[in-house]
N, C-alpha and C. Protein backbone atom coordinates (compact mmCIF):
# COMPACT_ATOMS: atom_id res chain seq x y z
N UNK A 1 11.49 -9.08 -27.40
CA UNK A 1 10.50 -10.03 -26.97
C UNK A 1 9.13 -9.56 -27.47
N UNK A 2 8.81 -10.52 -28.01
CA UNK A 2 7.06 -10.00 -28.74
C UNK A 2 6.15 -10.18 -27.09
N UNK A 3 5.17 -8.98 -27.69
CA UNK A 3 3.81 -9.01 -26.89
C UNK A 3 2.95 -10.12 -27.06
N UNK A 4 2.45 -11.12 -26.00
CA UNK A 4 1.58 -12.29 -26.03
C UNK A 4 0.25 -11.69 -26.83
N UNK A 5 -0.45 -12.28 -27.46
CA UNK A 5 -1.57 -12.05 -28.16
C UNK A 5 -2.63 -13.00 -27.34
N UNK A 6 -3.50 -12.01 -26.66
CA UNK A 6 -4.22 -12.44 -26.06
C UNK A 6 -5.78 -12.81 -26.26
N UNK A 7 -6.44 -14.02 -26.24
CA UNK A 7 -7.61 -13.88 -26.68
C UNK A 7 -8.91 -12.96 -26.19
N UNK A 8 -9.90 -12.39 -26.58
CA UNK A 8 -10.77 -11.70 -25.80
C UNK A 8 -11.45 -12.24 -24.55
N UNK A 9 -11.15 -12.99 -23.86
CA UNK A 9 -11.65 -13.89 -22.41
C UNK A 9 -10.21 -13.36 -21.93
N UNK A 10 -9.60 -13.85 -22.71
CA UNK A 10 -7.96 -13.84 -21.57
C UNK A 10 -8.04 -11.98 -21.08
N UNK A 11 -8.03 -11.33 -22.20
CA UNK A 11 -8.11 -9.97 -21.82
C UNK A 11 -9.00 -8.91 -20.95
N UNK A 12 -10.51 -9.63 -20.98
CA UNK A 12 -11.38 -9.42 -19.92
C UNK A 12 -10.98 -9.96 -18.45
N UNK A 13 -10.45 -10.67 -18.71
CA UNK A 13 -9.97 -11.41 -16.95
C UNK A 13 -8.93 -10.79 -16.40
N UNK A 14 -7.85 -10.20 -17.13
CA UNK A 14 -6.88 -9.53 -17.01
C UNK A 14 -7.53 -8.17 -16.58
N UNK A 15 -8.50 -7.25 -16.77
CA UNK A 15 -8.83 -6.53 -16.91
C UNK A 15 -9.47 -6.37 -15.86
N UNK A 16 -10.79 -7.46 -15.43
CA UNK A 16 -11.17 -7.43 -14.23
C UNK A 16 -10.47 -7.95 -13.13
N UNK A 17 -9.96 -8.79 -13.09
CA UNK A 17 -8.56 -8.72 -11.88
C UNK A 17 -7.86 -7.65 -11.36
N UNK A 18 -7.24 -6.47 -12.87
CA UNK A 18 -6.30 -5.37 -12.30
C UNK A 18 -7.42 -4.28 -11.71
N UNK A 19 -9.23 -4.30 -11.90
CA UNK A 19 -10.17 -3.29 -11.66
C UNK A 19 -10.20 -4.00 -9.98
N UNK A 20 -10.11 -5.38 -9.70
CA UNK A 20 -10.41 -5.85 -8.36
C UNK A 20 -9.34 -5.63 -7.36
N UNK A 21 -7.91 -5.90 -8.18
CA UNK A 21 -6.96 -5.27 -7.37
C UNK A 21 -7.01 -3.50 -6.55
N UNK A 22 -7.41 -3.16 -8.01
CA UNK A 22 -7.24 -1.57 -7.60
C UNK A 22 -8.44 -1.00 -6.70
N UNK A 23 -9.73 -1.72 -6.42
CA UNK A 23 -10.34 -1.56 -5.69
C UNK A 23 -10.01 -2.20 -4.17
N UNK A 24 -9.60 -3.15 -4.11
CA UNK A 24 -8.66 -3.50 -2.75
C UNK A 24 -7.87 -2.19 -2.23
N UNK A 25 -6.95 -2.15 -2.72
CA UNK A 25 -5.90 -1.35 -2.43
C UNK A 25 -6.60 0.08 -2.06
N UNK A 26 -7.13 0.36 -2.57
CA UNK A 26 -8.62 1.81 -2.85
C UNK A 26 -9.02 1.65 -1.44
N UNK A 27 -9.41 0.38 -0.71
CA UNK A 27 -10.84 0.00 -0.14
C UNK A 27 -9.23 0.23 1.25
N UNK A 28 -8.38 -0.49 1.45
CA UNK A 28 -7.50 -0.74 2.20
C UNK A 28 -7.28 1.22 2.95
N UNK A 29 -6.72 1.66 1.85
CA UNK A 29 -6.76 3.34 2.24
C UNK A 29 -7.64 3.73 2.73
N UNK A 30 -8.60 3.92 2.51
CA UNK A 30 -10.08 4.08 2.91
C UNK A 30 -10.41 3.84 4.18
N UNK A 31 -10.32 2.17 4.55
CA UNK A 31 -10.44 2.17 5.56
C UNK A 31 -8.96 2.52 6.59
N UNK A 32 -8.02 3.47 6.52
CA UNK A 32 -7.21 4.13 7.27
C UNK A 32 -7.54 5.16 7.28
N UNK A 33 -8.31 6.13 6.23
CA UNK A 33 -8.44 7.29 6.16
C UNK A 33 -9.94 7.69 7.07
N UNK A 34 -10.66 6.88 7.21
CA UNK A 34 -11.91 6.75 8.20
C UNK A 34 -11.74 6.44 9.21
N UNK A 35 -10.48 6.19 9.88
CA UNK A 35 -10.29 5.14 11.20
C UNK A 35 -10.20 3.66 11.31
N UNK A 36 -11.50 3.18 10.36
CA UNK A 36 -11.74 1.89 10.49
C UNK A 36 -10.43 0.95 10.98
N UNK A 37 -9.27 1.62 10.45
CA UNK A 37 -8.51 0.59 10.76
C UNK A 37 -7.44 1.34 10.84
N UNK A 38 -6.45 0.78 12.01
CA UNK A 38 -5.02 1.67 12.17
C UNK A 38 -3.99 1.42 11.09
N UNK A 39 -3.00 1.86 11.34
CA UNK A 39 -1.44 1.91 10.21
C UNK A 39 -0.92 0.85 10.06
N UNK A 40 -1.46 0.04 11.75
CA UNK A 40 -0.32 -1.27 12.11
C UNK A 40 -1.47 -2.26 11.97
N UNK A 41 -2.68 -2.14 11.85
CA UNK A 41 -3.58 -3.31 11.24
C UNK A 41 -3.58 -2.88 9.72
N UNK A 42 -3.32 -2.27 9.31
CA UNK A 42 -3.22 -1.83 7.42
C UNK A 42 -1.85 -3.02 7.43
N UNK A 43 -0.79 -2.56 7.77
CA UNK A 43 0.65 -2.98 7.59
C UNK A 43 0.65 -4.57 7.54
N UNK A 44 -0.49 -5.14 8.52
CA UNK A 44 -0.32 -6.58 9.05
C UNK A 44 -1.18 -7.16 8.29
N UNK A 45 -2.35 -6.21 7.24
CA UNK A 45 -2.92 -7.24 6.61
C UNK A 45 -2.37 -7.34 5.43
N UNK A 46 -2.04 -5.85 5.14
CA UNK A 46 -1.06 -6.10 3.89
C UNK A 46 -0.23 -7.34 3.27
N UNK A 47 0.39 -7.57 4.88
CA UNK A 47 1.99 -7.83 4.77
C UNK A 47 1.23 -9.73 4.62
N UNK A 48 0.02 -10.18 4.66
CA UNK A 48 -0.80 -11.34 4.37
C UNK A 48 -1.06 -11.05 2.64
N UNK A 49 -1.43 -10.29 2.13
CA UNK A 49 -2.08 -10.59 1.24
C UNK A 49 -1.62 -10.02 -0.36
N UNK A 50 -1.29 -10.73 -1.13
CA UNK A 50 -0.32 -10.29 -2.11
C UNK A 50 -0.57 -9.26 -2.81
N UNK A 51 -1.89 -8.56 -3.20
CA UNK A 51 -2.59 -7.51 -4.05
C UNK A 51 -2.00 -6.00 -3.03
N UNK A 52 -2.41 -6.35 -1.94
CA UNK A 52 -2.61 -5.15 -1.02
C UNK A 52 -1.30 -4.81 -0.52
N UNK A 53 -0.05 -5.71 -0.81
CA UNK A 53 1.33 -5.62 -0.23
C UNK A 53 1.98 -4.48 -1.27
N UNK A 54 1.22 -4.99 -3.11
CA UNK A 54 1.86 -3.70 -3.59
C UNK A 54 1.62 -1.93 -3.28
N UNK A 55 1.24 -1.85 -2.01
CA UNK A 55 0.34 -0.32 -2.07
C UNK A 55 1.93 0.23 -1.40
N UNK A 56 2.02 1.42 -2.24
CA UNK A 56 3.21 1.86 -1.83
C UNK A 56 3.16 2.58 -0.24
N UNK A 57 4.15 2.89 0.37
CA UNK A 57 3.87 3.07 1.84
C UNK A 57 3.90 4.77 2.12
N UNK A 58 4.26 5.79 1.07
CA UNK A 58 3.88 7.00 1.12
C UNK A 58 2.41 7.09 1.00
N UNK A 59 1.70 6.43 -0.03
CA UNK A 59 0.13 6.41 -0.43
C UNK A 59 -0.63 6.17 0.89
N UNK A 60 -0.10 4.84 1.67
CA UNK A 60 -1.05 4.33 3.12
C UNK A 60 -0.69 5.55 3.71
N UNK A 61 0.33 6.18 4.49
CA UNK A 61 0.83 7.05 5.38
C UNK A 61 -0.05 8.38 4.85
N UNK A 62 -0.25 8.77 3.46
CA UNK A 62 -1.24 10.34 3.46
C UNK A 62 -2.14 9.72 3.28
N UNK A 63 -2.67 8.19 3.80
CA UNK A 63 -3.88 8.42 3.46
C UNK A 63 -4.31 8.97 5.27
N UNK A 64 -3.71 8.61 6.65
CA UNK A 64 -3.88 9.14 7.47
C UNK A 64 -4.47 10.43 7.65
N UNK A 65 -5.07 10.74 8.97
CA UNK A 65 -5.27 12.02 8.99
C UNK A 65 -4.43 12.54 9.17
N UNK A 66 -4.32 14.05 8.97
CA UNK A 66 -3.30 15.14 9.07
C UNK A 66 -2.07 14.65 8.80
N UNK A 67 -1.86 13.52 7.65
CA UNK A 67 -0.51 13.47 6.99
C UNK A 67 -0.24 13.81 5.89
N UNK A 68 0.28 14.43 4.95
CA UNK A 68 0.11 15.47 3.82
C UNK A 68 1.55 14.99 3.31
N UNK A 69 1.58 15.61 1.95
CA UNK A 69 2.58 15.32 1.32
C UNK A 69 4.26 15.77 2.30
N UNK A 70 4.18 16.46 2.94
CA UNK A 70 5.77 17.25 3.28
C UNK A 70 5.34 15.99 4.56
N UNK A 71 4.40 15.79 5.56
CA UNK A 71 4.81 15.18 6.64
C UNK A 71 5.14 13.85 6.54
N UNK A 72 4.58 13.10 5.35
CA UNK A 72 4.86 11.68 4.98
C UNK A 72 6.83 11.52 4.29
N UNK A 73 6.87 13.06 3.43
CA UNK A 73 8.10 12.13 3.23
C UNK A 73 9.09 13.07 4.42
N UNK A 74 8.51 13.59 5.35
CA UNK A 74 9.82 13.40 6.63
C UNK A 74 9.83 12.43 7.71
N UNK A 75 8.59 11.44 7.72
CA UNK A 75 8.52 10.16 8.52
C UNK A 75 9.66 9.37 7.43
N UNK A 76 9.06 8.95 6.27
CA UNK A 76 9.87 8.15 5.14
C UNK A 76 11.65 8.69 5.43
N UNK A 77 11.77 9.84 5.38
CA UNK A 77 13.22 10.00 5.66
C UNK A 77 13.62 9.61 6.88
N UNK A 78 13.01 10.00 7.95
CA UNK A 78 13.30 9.63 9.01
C UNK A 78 13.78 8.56 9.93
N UNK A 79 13.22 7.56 8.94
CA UNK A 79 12.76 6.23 9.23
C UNK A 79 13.52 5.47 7.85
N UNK A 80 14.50 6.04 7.06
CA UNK A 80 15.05 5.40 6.09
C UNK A 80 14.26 4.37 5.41
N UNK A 81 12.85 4.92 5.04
CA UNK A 81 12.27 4.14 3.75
C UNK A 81 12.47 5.00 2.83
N UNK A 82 12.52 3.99 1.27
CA UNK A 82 12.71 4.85 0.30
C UNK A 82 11.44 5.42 -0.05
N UNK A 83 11.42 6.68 -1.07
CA UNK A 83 10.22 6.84 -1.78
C UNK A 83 9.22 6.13 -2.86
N UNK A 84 9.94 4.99 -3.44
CA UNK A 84 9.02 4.29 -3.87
C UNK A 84 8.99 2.99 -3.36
N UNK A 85 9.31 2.35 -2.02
CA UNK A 85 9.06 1.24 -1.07
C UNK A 85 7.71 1.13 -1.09
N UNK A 86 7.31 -0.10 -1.33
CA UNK A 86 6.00 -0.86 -1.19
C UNK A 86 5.90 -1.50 0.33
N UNK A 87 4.86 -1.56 0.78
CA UNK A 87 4.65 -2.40 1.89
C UNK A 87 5.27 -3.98 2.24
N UNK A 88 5.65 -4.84 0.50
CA UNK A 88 6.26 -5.53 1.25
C UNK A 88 7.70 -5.64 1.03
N UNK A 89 8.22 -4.62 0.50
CA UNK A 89 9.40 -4.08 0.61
C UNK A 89 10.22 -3.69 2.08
N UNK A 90 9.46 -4.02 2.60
CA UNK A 90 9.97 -3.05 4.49
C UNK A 90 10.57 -4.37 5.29
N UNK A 91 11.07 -3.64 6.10
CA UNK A 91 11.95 -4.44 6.80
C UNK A 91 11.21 -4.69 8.19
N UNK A 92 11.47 -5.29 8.93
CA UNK A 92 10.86 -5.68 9.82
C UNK A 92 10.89 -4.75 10.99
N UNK A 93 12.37 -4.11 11.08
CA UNK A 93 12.83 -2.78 12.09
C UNK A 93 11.71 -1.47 10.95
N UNK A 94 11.67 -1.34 10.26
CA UNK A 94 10.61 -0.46 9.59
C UNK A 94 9.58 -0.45 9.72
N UNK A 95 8.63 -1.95 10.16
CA UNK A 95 7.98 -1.63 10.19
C UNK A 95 6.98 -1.70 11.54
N UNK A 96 8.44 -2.03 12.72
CA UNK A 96 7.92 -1.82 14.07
C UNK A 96 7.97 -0.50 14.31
N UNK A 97 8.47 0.65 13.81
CA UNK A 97 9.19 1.89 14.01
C UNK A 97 7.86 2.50 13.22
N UNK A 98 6.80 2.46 12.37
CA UNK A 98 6.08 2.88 12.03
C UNK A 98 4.93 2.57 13.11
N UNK A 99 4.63 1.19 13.49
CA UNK A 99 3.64 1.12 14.10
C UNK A 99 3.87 1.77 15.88
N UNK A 100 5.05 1.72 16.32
CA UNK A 100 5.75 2.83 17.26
C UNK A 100 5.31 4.08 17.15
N UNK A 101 5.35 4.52 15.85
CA UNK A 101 4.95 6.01 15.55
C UNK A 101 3.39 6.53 15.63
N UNK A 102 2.58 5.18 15.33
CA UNK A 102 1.14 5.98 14.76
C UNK A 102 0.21 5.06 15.71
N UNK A 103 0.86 4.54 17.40
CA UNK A 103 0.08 3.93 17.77
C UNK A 103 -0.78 5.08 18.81
């Protein structure tokens, strides 16, 4: 399958879209890692909004305090998510069992 040839507008828009996405997703952590907002208001806005649903769910979980690489993937095991599960990848028992955990 050939690569679309894109004009220079098409490619700037593409470009600033994936910089606006990645600042969402950026901005979403952020505000978990400050408090601003809990695990289970991260999870619920996510689980609304299509940019912020791709944030994988190890990334939200260290962005917590005092959750670090070894304690995130023994919740993830624990809790039978995989390691590369996205937010809207989860199941609904997953993701009452998280907000159970970090309320």
């Amino acid at each position: 399958m050939a690569i679309p040839q894109l004009s220079p507008e098409q490619l700037e828009s593409a470009r600033s879209a994936a910089t606006a996405a990645r600042r969402a997703r950026a901005d979403l952590k952020e505000k978990v890692r400050t408090g601003k907002m809990t695990l289970g208001q991260a999870l619920e806005h996510a689980a609304d909004d299509e940019v912020l649903s791709r944030v994988k769910v190890v990334d939200l979980l260290r962005a917590l305090p005092r959750v670090g690489i070894t304690r995130s993937q023994e919740i993830m095991e624990s809790l039978q998510i995989a390691p590369n599960r996205r937010i809207r990848g989860l199941g609904r028992h997953q993701v009452e069992r998280l907000k159970e955990m970090f309320a």
